[in-house]
C-alpha atoms as a PDB file:
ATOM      1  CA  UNK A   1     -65.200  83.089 182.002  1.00  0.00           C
ATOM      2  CA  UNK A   2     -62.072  80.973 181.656  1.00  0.00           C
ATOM      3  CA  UNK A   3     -58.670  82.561 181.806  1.00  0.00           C
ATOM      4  CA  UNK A   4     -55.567  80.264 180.134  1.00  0.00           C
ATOM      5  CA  UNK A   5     -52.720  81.157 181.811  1.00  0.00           C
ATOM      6  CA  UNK A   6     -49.675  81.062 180.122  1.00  0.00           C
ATOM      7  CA  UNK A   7     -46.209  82.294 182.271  1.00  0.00           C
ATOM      8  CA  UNK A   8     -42.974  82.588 180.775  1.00  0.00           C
ATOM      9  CA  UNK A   9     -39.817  83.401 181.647  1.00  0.00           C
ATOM     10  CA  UNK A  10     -37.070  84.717 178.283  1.00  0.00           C
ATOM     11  CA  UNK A  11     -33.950  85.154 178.583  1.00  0.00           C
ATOM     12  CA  UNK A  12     -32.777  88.755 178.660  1.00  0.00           C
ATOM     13  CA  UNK A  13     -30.955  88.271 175.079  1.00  0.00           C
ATOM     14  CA  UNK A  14     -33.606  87.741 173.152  1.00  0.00           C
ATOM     15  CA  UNK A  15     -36.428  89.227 175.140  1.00  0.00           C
ATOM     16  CA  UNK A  16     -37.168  92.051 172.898  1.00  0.00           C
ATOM     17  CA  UNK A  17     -37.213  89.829 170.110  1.00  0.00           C
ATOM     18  CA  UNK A  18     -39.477  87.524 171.987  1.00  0.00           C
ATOM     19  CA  UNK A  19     -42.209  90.436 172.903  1.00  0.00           C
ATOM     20  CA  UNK A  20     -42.129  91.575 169.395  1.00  0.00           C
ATOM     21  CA  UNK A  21     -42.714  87.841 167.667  1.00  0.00           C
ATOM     22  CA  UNK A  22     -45.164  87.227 170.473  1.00  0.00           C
ATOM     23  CA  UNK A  23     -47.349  90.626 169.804  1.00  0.00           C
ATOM     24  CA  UNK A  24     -46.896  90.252 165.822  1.00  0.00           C
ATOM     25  CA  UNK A  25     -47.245  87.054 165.282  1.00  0.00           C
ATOM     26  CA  UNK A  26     -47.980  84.433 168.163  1.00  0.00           C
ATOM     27  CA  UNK A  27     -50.781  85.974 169.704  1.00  0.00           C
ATOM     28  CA  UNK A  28     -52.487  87.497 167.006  1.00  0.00           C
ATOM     29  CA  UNK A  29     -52.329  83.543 165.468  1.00  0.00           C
ATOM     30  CA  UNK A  30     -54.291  82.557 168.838  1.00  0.00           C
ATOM     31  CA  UNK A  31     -56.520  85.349 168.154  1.00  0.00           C
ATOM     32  CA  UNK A  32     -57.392  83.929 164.659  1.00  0.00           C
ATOM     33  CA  UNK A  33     -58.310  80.537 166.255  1.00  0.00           C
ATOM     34  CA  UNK A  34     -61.558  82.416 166.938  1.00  0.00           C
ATOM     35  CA  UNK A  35     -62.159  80.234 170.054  1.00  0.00           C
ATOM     36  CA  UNK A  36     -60.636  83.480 172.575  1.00  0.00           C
ATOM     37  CA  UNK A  37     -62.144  86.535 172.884  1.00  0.00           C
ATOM     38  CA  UNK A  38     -59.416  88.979 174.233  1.00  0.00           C
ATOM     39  CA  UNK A  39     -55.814  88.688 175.726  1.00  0.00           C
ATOM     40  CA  UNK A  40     -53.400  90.496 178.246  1.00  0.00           C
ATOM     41  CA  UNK A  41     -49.798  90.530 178.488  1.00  0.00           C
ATOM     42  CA  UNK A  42     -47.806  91.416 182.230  1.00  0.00           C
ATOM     43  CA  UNK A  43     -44.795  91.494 183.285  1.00  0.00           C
ATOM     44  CA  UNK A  44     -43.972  90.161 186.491  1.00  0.00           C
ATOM     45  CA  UNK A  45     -42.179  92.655 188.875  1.00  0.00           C
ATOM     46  CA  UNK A  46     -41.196  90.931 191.537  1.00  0.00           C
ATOM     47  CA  UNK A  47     -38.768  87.722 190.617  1.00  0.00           C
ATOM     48  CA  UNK A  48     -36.003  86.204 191.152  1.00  0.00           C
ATOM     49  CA  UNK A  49     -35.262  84.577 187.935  1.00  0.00           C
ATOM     50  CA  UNK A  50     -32.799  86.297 185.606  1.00  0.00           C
ATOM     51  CA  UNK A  51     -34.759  86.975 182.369  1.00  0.00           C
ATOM     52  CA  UNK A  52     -37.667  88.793 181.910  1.00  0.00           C
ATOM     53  CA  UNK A  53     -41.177  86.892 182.698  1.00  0.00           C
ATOM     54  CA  UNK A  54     -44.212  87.623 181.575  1.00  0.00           C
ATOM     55  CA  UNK A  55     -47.663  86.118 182.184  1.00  0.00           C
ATOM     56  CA  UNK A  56     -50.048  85.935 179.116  1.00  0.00           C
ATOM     57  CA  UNK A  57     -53.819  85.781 179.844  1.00  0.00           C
ATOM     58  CA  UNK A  58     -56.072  84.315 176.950  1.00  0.00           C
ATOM     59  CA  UNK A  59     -59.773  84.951 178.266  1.00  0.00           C
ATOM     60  CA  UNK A  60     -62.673  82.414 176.588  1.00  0.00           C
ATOM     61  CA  UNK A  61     -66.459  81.768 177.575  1.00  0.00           C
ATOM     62  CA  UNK A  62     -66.260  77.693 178.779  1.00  0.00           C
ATOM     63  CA  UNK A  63     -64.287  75.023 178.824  1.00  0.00           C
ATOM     64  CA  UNK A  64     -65.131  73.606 175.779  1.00  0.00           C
ATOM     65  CA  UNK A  65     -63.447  76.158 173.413  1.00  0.00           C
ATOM     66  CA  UNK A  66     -60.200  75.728 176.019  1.00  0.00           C
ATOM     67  CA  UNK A  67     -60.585  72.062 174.914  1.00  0.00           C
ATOM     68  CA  UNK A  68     -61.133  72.887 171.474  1.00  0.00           C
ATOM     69  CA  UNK A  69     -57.969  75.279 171.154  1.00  0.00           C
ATOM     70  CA  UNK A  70     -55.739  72.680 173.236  1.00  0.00           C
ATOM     71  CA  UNK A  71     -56.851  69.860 171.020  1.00  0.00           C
ATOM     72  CA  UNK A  72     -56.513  71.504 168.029  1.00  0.00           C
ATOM     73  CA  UNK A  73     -54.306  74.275 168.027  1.00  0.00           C
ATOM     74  CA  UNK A  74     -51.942  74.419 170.632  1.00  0.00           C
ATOM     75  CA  UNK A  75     -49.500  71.803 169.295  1.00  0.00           C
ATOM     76  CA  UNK A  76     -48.902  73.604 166.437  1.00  0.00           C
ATOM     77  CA  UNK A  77     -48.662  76.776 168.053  1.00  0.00           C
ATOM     78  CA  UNK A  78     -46.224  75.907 170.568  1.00  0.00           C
ATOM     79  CA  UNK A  79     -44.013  73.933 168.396  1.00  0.00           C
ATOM     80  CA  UNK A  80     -43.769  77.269 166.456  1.00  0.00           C
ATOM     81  CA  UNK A  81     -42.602  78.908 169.724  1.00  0.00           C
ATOM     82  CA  UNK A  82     -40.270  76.038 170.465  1.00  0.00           C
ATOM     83  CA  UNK A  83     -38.587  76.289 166.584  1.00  0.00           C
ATOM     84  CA  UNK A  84     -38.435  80.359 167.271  1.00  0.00           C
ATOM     85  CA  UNK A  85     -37.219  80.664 170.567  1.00  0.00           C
ATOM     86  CA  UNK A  86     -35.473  77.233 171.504  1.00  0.00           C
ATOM     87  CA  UNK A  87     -33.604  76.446 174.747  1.00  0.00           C
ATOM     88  CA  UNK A  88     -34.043  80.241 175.321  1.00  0.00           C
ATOM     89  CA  UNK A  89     -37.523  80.386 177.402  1.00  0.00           C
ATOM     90  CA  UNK A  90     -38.597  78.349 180.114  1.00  0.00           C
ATOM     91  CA  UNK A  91     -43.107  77.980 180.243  1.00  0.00           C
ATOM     92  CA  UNK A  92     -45.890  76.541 182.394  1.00  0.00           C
ATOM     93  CA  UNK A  93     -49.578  76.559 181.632  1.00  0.00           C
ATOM     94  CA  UNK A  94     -52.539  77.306 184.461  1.00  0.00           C
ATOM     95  CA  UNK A  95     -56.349  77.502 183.757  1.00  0.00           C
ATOM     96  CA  UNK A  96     -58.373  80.015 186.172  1.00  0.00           C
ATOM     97  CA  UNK A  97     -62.019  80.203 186.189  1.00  0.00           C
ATOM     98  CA  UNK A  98     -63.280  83.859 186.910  1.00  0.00           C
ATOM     99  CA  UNK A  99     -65.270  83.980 190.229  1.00  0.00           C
ATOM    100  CA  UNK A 100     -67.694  87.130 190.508  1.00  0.00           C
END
């Protein structure tokens, strides 16, 4: 299983507008993709930025839907983030392969 790992840190003035778009809207657009097949959202505890940051876990079978949803989604969907939320979240991407 592949996990894309997506951390972000929101500034505390428009973090509850943030969590909200990202339940309603952003992740459930992922979702529809059809190339994930489940999410989780936490929130870090211990940090030392000011904000609130959260780390969003996409879970898919292989690599090659990752691919797939990088190559052909995730431009869109991250410009719609960046038109949204500008200059007021900071993100960084990781991919973890689960190990059993």
């Amino acid at each position: 299983m592949i996990i894309y790992n997506v951390t972000i840190n929101v500034d505390d003035a428009s973090h509850h507008a943030w969590l909200k778009w990202m339940q309603q809207e952003h992740i459930p657009a992922v979702l529809s993709t059809g190339l994930f097949n489940g999410y989780r959202i936490c929130r870090l505890l211990e940090v030392d930025d000011e904000g609130a940051t959260y780390s969003i876990q996409y879970s898919c079978n292989s690599l090659i839907e990752y691919n797939e949803y990088r190559e052909k989604h995730a431009p869109r969907l991250q410009k719609e983030a960046l038109d949204m939320f500008k200059d007021k979240f900071t993100a960084f991407r990781t991919l973890l392969e689960v190990v059993e």
